[in-house]
Protein backbone atom coordinates (compact mmCIF):
# COMPACT_ATOMS: atom_id res chain seq x y z
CA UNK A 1 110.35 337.28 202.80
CA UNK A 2 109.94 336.09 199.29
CA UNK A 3 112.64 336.88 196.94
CA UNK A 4 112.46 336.09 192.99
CA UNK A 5 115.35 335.96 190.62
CA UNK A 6 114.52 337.47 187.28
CA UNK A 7 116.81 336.43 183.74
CA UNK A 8 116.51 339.76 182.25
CA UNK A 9 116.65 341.19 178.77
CA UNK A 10 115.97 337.45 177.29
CA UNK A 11 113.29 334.82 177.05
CA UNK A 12 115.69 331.98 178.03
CA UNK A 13 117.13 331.07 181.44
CA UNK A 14 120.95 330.93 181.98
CA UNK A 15 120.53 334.20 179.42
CA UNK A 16 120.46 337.98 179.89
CA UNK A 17 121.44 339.33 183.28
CA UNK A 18 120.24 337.79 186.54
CA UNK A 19 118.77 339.96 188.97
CA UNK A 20 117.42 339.37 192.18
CA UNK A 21 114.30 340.97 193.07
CA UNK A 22 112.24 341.81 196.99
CA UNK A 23 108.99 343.26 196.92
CA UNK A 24 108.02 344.07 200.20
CA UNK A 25 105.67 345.47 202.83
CA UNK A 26 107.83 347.86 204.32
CA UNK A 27 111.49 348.66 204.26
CA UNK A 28 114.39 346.78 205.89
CA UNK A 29 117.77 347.74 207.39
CA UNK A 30 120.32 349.16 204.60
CA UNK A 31 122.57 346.77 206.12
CA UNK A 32 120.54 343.98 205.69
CA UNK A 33 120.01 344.49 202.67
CA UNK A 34 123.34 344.44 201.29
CA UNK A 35 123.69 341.21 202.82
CA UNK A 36 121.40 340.20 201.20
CA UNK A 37 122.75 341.37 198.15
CA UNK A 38 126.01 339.71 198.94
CA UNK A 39 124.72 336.44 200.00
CA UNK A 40 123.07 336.36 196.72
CA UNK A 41 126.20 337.68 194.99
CA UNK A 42 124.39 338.59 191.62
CA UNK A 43 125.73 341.73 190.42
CA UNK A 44 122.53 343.49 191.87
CA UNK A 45 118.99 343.06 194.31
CA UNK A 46 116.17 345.09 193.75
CA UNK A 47 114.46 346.12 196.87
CA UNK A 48 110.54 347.75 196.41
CA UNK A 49 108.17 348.93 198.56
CA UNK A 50 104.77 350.34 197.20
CA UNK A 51 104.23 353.96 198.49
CA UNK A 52 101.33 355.50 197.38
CA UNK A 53 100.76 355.04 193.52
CA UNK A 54 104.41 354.60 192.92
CA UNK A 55 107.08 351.53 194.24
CA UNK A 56 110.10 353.24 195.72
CA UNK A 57 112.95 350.91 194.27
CA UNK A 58 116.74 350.93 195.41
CA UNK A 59 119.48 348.59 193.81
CA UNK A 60 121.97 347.29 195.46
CA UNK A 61 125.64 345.43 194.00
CA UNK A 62 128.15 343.36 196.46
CA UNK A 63 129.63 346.98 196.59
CA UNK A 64 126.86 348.48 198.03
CA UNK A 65 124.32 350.81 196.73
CA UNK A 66 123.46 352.37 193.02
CA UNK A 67 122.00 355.06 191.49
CA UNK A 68 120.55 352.86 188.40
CA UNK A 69 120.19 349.39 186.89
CA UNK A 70 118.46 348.40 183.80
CA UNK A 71 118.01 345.36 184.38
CA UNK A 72 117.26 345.12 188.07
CA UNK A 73 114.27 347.27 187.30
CA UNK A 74 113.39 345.49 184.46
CA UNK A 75 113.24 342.26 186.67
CA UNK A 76 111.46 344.22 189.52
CA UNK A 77 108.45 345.13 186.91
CA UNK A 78 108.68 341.64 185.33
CA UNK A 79 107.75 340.25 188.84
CA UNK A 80 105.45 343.54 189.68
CA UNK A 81 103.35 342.55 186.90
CA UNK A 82 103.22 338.95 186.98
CA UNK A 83 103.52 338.26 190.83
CA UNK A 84 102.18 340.94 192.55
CA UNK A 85 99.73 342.97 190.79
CA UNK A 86 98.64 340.94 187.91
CA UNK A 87 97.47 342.46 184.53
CA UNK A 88 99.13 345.57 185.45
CA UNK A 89 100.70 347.83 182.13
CA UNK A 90 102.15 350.71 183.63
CA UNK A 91 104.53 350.89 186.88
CA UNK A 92 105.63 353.93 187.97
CA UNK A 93 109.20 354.22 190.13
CA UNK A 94 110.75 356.74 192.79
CA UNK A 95 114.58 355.99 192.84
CA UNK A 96 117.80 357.61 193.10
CA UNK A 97 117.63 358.29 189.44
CA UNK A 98 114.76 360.36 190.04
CA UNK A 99 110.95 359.46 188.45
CA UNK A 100 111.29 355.99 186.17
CA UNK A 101 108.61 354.53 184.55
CA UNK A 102 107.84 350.80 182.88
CA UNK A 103 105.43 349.96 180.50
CA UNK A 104 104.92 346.22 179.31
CA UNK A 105 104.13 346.41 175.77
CA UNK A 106 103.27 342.67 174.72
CA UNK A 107 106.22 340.87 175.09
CA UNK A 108 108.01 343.55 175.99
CA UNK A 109 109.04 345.72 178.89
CA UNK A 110 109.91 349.18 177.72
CA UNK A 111 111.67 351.92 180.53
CA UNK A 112 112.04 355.17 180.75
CA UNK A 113 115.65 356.07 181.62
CA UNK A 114 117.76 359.20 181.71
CA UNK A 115 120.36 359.37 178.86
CA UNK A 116 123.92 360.27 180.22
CA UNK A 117 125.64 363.28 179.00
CA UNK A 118 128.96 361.93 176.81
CA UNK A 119 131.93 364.35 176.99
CA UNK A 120 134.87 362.61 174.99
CA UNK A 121 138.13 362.64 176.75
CA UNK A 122 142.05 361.21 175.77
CA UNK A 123 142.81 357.81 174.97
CA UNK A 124 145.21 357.18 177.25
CA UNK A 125 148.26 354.30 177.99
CA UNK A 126 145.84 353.18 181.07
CA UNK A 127 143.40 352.53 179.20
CA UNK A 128 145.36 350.35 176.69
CA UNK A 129 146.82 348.79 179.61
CA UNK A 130 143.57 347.76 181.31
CA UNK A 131 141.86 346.64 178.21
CA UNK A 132 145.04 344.95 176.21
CA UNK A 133 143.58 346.85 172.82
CA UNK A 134 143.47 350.67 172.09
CA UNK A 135 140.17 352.10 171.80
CA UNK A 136 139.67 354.94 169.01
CA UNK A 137 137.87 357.08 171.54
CA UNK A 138 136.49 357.33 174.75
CA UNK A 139 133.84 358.97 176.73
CA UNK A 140 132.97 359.98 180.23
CA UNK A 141 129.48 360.23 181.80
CA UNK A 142 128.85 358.06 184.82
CA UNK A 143 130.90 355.65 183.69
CA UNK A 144 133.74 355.13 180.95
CA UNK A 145 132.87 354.32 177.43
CA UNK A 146 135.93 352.96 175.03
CA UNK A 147 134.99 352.87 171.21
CA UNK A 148 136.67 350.40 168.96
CA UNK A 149 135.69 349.58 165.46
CA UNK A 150 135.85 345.80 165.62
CA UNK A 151 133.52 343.95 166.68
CA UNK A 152 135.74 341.10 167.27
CA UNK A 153 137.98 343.67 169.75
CA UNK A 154 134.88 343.66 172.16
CA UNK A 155 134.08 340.43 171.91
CA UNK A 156 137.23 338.88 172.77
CA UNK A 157 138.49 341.01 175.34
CA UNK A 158 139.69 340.22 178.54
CA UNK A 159 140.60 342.94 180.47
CA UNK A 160 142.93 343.22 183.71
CA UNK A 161 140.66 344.17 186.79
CA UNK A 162 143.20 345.63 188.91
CA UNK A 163 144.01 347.94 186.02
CA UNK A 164 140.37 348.59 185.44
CA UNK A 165 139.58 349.81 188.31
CA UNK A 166 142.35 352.87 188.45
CA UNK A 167 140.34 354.25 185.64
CA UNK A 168 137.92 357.05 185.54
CA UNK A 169 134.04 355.58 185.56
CA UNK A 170 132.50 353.66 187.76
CA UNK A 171 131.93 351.23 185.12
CA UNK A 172 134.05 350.64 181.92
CA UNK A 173 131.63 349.55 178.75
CA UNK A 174 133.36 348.71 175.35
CA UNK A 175 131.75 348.69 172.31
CA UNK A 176 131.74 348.71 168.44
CA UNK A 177 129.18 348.66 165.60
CA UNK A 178 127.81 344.83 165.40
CA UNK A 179 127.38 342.62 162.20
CA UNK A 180 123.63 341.97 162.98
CA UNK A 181 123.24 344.82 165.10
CA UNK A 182 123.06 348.34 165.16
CA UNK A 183 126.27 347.74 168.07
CA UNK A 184 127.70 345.22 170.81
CA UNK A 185 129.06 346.29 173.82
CA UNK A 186 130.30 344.73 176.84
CA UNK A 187 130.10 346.49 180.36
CA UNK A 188 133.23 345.60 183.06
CA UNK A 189 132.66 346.76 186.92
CA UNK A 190 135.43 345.54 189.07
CA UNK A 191 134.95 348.66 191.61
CA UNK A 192 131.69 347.51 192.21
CA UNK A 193 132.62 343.78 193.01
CA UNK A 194 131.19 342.98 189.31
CA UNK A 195 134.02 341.45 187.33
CA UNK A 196 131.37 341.43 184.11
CA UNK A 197 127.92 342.42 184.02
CA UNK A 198 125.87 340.23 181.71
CA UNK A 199 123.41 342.86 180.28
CA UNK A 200 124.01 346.25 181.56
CA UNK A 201 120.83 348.72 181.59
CA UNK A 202 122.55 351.97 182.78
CA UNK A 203 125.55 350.95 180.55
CA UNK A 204 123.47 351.55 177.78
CA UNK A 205 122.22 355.35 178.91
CA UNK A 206 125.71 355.82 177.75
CA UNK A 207 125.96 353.66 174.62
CA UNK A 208 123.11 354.42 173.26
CA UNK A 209 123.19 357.93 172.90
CA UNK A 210 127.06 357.19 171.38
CA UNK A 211 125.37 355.54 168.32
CA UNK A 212 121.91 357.43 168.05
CA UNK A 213 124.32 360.30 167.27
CA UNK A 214 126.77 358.44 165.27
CA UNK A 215 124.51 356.33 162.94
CA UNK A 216 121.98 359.35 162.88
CA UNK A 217 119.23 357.16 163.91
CA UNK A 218 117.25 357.15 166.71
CA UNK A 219 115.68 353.35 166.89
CA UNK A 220 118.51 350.67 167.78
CA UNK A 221 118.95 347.31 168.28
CA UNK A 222 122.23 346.57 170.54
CA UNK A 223 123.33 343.40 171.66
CA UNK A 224 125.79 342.95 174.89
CA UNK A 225 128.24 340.29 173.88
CA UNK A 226 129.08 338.56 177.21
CA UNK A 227 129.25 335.05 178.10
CA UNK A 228 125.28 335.19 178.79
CA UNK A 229 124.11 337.38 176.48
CA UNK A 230 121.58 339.74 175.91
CA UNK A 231 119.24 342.15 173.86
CA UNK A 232 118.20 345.43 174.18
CA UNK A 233 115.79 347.20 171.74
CA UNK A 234 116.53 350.91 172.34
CA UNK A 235 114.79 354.43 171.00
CA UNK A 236 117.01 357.35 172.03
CA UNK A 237 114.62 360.47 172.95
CA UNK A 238 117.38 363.52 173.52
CA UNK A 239 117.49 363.36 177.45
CA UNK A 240 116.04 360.55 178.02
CA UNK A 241 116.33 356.63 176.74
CA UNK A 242 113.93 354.25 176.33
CA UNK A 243 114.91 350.55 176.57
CA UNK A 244 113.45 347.69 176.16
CA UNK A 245 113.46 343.40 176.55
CA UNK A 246 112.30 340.26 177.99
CA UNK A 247 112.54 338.84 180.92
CA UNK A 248 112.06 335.16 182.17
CA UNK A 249 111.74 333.87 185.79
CA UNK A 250 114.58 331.77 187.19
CA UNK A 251 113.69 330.86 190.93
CA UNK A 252 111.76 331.83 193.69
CA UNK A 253 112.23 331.69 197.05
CA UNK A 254 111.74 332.23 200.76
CA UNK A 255 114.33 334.28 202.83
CA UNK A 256 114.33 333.33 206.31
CA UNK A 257 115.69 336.53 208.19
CA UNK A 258 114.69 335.07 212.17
């Protein structure tokens, strides 16, 4: 089985977020596929199988599996469109997230995501304690989003991962409004096996919406400040979120499974 591993939301390898990616002919055991996942140990593998018109596409983590990745489908229609059906503008999804759909639009990949619905909640000492600086508010969806107003807070955070993971969220993201851009964020996922994810997709269904309403615009440029690196160029549409980026390929390669 060929498997391709997909640099997303950047034009540079050993940039963005890695993600690995299996198109394939039909499906394969769940439990094989998380092995596969966690002999790869990326923080996810996209698994796709064309049925009918649409590809049905399932992420997995080391933890197991997701309801949505950015940038695992953003690699998936990267290699969709190059690999496997060339020339190729429009991909349409079935996932766990319900109906996604990708659109390359030059250089770009743009998806169609489902915004997260915010509703603020206490700042509380567990928080401080996890994150070693005190966020001015927070926010639950599907994960936990911690606002600070420094830039240089998020940046040079290191959080405690045992502490992390006792609060709410399946995924803490922390982030601030950015000098050149609209905000920086970074996304931490211990529970998931993820100590940091590079460039979080889903992440930003949450942040997103944060500063569409804050900064009263709807067009955003956000930038995840981790170690890697990445950009997003965002539009927020109400329920739903469009994001956008690059992608390069890293590798491919040939899984032996026999």
């Amino acid at each position: 089985m060929k498997q391709y591993v997909v640099d997303a939301f950047t034009d540079q390898i050993f940039g963005g977020n890695p993600a690995a990616v299996c198109v394939m002919e039909r499906w394969i055991p769940d439990g094989l596929m998380l092995n596969i996942t966690r002999e790869n140990n990326l923080s996810e593998t996209a698994f796709a199988v064309k049925e009918g018109d649409a590809y049905h596409l399932r992420w997995f983590t080391p933890g197991g599996e997701i309801d949505l990745c950015g940038h695992a489908t953003l690699a998936t229609a990267y290699v969709i469109t190059r690999f496997i059906e060339p020339g190729i503008s429009v991909i349409d999804f079935t996932t766990l997230s319900g109906h996604l759909m990708v659109e390359r639009k030059g250089e770009l990949l743009e998806m169609n995501f489902p915004a997260y619905t915010l509703h603020r909640v206490d700042v509380t000492e567990s928080m401080v304690a996890a994150m070693g600086v005190k966020p001015v508010a927070a926010y639950l969806g599907r994960d936990l989003l911690c606002v600070f107003e420094s830039e240089n807070d998020v940046r040079n955070m290191s959080v405690n991962e045992d502490k992390v993971k006792e609060l709410d969220g399946l995924i803490l993201h922390v982030t601030a409004p950015g000098a050149d851009f609209d905000c920086v964020s970074r996304s931490f996922a211990p529970k998931v096996k993820i100590a940091e994810d590079p460039v979080c997709g889903s992440g930003h269904c949450h942040i997103i919406p944060y500063w569409a309403n804050r900064l009263k615009k709807n067009n955003l440029v956000a930038y995840q400040a981790s170690q890697r690196g990445g950009t997003l160029y965002c539009e927020h549409k109400g329920e739903r979120v469009m994001l956008s980026g690059k992608a390069v390929l890293y590798s491919t390669a040939d899984i032996n499974l026999a």
